[in-house]
N, C-alpha and C. Protein backbone atom coordinates (compact mmCIF):
# COMPACT_ATOMS: atom_id res chain seq x y z
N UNK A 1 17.53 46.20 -0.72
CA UNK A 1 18.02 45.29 0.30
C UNK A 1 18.99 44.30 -0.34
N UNK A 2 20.11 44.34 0.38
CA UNK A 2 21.60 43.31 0.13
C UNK A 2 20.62 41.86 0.36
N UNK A 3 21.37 41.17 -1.21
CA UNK A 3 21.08 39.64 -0.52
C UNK A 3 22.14 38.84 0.01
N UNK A 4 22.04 37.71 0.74
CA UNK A 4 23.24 36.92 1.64
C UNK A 4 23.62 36.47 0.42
N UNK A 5 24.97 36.21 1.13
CA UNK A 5 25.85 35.32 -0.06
C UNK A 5 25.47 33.73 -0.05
N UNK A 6 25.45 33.62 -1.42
CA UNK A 6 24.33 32.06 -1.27
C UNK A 6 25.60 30.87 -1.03
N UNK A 7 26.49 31.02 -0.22
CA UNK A 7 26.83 30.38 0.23
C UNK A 7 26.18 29.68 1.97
N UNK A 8 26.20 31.38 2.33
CA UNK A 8 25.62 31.22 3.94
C UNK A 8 23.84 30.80 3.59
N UNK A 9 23.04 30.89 2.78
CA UNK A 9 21.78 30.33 1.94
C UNK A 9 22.00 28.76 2.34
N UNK A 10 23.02 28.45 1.52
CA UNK A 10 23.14 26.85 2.09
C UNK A 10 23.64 26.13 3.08
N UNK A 11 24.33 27.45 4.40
CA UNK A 11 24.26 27.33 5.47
C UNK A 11 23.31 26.92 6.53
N UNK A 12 22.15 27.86 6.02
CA UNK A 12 20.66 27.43 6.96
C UNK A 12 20.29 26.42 6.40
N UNK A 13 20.31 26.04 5.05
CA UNK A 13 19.45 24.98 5.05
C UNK A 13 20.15 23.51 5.28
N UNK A 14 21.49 23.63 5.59
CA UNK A 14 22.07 22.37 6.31
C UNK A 14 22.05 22.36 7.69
N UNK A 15 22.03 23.73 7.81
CA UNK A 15 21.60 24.21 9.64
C UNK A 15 20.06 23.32 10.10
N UNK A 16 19.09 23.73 8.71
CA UNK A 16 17.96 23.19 8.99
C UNK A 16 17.24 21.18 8.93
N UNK A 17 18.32 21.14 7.93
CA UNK A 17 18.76 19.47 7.92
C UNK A 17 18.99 18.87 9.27
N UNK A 18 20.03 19.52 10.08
CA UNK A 18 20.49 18.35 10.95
C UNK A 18 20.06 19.01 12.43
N UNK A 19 19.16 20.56 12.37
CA UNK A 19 18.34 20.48 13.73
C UNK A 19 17.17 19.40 13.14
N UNK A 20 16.59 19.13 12.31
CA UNK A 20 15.74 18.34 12.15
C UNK A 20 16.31 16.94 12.43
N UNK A 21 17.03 16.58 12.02
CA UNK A 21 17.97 14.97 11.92
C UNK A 21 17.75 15.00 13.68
N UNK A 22 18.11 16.22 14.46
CA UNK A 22 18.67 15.63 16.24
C UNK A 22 17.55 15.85 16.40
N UNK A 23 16.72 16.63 16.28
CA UNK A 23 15.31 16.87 17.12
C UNK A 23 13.84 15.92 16.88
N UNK A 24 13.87 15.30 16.04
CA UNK A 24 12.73 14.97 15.46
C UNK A 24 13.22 13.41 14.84
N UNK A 25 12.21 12.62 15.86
CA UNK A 25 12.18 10.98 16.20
C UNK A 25 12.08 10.76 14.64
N UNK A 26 10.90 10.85 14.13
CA UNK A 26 10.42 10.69 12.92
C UNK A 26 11.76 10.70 11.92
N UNK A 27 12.55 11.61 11.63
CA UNK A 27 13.46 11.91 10.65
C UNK A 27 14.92 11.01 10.76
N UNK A 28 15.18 10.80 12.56
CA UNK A 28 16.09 9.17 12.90
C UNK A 28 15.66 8.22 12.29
N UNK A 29 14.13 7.80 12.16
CA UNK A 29 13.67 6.80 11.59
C UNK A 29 13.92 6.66 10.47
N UNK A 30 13.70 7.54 9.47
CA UNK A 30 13.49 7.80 7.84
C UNK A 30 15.28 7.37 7.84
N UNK A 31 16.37 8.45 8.57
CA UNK A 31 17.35 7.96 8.33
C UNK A 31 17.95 6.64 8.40
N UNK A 32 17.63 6.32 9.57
CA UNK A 32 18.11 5.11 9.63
C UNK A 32 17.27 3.36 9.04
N UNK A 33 16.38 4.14 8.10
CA UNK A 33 16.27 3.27 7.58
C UNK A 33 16.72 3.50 5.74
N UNK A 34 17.08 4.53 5.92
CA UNK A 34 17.72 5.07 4.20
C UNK A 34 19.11 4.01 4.79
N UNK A 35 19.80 4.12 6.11
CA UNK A 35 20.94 3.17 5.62
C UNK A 35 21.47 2.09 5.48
N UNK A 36 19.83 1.54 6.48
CA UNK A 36 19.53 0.33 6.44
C UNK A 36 18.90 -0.06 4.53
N UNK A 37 18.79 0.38 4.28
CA UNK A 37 18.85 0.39 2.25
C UNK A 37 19.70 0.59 1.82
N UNK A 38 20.75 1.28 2.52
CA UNK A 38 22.19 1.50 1.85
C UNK A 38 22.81 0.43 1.74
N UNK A 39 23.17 -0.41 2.94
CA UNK A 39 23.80 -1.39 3.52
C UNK A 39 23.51 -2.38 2.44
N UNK A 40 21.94 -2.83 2.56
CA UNK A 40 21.72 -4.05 1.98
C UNK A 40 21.92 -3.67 0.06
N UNK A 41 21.58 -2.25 -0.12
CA UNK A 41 21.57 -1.96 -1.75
C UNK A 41 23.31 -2.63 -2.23
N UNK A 42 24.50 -2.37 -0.97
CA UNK A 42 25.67 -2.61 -1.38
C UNK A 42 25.85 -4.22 -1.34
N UNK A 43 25.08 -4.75 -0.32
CA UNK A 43 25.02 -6.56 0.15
C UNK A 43 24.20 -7.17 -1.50
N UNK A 44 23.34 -6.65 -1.55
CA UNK A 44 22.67 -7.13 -3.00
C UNK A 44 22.87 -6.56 -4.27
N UNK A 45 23.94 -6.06 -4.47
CA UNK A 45 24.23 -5.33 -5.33
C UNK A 45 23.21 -4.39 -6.60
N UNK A 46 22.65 -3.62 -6.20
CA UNK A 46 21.25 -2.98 -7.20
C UNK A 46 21.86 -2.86 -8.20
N UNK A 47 20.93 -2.28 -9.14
CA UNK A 47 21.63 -1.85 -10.35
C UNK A 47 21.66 -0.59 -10.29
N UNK A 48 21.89 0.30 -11.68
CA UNK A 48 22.05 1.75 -11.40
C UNK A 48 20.77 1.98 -11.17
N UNK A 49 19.80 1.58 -11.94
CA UNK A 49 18.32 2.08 -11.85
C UNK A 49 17.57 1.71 -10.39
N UNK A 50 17.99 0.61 -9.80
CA UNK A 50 17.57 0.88 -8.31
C UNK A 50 17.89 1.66 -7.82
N UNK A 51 19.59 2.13 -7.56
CA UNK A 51 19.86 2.88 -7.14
C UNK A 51 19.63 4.10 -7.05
N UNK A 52 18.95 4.79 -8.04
CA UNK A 52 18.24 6.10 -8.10
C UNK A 52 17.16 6.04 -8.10
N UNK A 53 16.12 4.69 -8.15
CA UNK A 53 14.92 5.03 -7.13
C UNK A 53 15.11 4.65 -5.85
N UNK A 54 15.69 4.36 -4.95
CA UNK A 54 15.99 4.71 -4.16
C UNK A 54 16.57 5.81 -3.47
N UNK A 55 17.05 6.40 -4.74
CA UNK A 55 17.74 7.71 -3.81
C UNK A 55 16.64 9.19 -3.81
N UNK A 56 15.75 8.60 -5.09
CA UNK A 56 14.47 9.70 -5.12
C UNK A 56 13.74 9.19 -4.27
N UNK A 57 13.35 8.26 -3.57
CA UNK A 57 13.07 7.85 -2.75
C UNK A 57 13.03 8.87 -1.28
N UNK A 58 14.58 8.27 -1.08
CA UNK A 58 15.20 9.41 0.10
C UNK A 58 14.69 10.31 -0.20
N UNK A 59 15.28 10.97 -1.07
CA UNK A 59 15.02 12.55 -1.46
C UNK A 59 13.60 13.04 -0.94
N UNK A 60 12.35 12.09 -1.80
CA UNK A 60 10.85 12.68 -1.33
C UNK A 60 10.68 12.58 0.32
N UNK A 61 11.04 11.26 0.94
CA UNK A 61 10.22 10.99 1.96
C UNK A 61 10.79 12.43 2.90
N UNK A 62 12.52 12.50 3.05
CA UNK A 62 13.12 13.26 3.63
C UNK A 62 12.83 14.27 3.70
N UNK A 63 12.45 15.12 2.71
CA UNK A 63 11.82 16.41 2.09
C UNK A 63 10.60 16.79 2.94
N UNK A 64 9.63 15.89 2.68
CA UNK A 64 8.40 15.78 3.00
C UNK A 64 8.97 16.02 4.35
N UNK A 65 9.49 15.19 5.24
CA UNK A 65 9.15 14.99 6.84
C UNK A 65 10.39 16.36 7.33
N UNK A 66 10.89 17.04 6.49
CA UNK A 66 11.44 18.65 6.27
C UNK A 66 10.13 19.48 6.48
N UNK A 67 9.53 19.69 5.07
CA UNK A 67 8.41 20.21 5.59
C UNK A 67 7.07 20.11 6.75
N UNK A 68 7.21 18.88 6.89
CA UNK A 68 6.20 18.74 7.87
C UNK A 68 6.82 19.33 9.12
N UNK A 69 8.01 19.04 9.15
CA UNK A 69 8.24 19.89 10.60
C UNK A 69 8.36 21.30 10.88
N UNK A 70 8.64 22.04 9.43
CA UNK A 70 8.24 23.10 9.44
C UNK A 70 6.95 23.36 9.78
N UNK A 71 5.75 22.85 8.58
CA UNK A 71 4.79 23.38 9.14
C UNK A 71 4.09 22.98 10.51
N UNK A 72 4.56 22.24 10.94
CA UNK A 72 4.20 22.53 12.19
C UNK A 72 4.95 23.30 13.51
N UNK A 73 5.71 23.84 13.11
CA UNK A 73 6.52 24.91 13.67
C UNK A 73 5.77 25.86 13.65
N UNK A 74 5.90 26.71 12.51
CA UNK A 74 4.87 27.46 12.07
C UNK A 74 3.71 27.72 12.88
N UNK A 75 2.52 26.46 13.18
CA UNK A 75 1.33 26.43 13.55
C UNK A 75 1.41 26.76 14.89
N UNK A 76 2.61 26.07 14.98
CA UNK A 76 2.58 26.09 16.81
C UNK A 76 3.24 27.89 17.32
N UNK A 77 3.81 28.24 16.18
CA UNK A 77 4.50 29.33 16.69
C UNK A 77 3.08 30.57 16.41
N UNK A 78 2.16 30.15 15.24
CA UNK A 78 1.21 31.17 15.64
C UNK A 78 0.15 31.21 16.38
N UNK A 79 -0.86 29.79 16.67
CA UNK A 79 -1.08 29.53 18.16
C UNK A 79 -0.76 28.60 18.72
N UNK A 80 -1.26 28.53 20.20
CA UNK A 80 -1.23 27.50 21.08
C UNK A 80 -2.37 27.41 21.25
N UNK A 81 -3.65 27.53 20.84
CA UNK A 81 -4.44 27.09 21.14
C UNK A 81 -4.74 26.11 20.58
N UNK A 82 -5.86 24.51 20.16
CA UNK A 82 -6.03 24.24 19.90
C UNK A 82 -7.30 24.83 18.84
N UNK A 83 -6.91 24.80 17.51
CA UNK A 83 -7.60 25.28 16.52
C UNK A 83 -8.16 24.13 15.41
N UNK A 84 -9.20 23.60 15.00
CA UNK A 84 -9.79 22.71 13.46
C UNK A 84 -9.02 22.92 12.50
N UNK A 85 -8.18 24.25 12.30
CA UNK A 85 -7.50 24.35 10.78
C UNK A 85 -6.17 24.24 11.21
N UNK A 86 -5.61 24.34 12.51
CA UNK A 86 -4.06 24.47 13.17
C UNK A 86 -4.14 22.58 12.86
N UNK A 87 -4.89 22.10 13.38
CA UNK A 87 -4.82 20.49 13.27
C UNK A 87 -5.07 20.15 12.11
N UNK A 88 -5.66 21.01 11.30
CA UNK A 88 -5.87 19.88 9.74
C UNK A 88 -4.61 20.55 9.62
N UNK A 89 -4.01 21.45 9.30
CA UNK A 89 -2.56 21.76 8.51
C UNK A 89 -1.46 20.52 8.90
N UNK A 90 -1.50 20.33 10.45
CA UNK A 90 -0.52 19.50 10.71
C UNK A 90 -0.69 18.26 10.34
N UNK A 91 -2.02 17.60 10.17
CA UNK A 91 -2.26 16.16 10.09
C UNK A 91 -2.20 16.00 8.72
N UNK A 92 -2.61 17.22 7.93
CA UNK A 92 -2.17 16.98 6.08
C UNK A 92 -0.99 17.11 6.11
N UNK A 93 -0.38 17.76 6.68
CA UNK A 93 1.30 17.62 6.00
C UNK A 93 1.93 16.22 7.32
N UNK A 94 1.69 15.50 8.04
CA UNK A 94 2.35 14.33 8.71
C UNK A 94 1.28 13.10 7.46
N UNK A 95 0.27 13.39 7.20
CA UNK A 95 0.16 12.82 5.90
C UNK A 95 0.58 12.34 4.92
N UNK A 96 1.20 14.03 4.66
CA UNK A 96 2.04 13.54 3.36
C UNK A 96 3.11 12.80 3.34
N UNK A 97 3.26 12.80 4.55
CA UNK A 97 4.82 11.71 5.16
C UNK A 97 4.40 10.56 4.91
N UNK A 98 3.51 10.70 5.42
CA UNK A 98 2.96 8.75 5.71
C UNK A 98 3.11 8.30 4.47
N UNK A 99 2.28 8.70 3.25
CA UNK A 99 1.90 8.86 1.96
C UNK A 99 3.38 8.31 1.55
N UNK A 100 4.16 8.95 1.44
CA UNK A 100 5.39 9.08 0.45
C UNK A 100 6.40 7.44 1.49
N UNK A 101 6.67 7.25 2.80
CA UNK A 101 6.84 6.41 3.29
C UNK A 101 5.92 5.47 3.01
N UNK A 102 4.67 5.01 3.01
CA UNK A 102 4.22 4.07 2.81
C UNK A 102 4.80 3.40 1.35
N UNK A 103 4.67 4.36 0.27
CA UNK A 103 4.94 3.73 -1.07
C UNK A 103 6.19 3.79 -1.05
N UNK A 104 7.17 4.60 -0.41
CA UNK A 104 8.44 4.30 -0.38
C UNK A 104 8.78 2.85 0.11
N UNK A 105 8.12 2.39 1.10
CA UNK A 105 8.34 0.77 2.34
C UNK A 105 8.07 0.26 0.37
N UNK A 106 6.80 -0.22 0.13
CA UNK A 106 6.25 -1.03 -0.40
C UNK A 106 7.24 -1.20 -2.13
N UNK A 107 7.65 0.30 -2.85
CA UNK A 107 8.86 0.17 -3.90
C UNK A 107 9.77 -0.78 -3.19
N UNK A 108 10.22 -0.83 -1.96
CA UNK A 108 11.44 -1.26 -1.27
C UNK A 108 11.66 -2.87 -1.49
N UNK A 109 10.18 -3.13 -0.85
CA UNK A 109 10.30 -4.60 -0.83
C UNK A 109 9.50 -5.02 -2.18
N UNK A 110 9.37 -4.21 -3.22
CA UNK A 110 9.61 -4.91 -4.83
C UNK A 110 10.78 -5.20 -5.12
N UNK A 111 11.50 -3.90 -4.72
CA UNK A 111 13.27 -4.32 -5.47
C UNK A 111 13.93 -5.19 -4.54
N UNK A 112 13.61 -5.53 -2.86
CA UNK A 112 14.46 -6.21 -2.14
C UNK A 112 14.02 -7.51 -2.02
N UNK A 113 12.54 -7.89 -2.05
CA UNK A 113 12.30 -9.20 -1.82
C UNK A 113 12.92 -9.97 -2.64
N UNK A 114 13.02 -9.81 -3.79
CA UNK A 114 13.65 -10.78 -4.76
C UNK A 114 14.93 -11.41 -5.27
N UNK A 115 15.65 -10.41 -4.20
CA UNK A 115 17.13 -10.17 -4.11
C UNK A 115 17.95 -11.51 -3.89
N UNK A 116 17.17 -12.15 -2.41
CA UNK A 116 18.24 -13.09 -2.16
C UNK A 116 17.66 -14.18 -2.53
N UNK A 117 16.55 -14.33 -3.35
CA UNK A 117 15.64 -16.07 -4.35
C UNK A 117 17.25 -16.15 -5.38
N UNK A 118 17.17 -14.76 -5.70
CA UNK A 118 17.74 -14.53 -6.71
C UNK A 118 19.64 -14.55 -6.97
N UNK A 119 20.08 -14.42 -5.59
CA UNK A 119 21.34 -14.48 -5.27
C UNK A 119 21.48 -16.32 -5.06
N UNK A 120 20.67 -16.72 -5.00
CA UNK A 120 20.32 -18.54 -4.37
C UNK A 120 19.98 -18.95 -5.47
N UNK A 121 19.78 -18.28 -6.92
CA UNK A 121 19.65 -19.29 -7.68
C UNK A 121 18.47 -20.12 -7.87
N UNK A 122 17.27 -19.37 -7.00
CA UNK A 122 15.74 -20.01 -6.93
C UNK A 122 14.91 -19.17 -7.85
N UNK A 123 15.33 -18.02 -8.63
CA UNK A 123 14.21 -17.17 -9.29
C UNK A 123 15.51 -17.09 -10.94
C-alpha cells in the first residue's frame, strides 16, 4: 500500500486543528486566552525563557484539548449508549485538560503577577 505524500499528512492535521478551533467552545477558550498571553507577554516584555514556557505551555494544553476531542469522537462514534467505560474515557481525557490548564493558569500568574510591581519600580 502507497503512502500519502506527507505533505497532504499535514493537510489533515491542520484540517484537524481548525475543525477543532470552530467547533469546540473549549479550544476558543484555550485560544483566546494563549493571546490574551501574547498581548500582555509583548506589554511586559518576558524574557526568552518565559517565552518558551509559555509556548510549551500552549503547545500541552492545546494538544491535550486535540486529543480530548478526539477521544470523544471516537466514543461517541462507537456508542450512543450511555456506557461506565464510554464516560470514564471521556472524563479522563477532559481531565487531562483541566490538569494541564490548571497548572498552565497558575505558571501564568507566577511569571505575570510580578510584572507590573516590577515595571513600577515596587519589587
Amino acid at each position: 500500500m502507497k503512502k500519502e505524500p506527507l505533505i497532504r499528512s499535514f493537510g489533515y492535521a491542520f484540517e484537524g486543528i481548525i475543525n477543532t478551533v470552530n467547533a469546540e467552545r473549549n479550544m476558543k477558550i484555550h485560544c483566546g486566552f494563549m493571546l490574551a498571553v501574547v498581548v500582555c507577554g509583548f506589554i511586559f516584555r518576558l524574557t526568552y525563557t518565559e517565552w518558551l514556557i509559555c509556548l510549551a505551555l500552549f503547545g500541552l494544553v492545546t494538544s491535550l484539548e486535540l486529543v480530548n476531542t478526539a477521544v470523544e469522537a471516537v466514543v461517541d462514534l462507537v456508542t450512543e449508549e450511555r456506557k461506565p467505560l464510554a464516560k470514564k474515557a471521556k472524563d479522563a481525557a477532559a481531565g487531562a485538560v483541566l490538569v494541564s490548564a490548571i497548572f498552565a493558569a497558575i505558571i501564568g500568574l507566577i511569571i505575570f503577577v510580578p510584572k507590573p510591581f516590577i515595571m513600577l519600580g515596587l519589587i
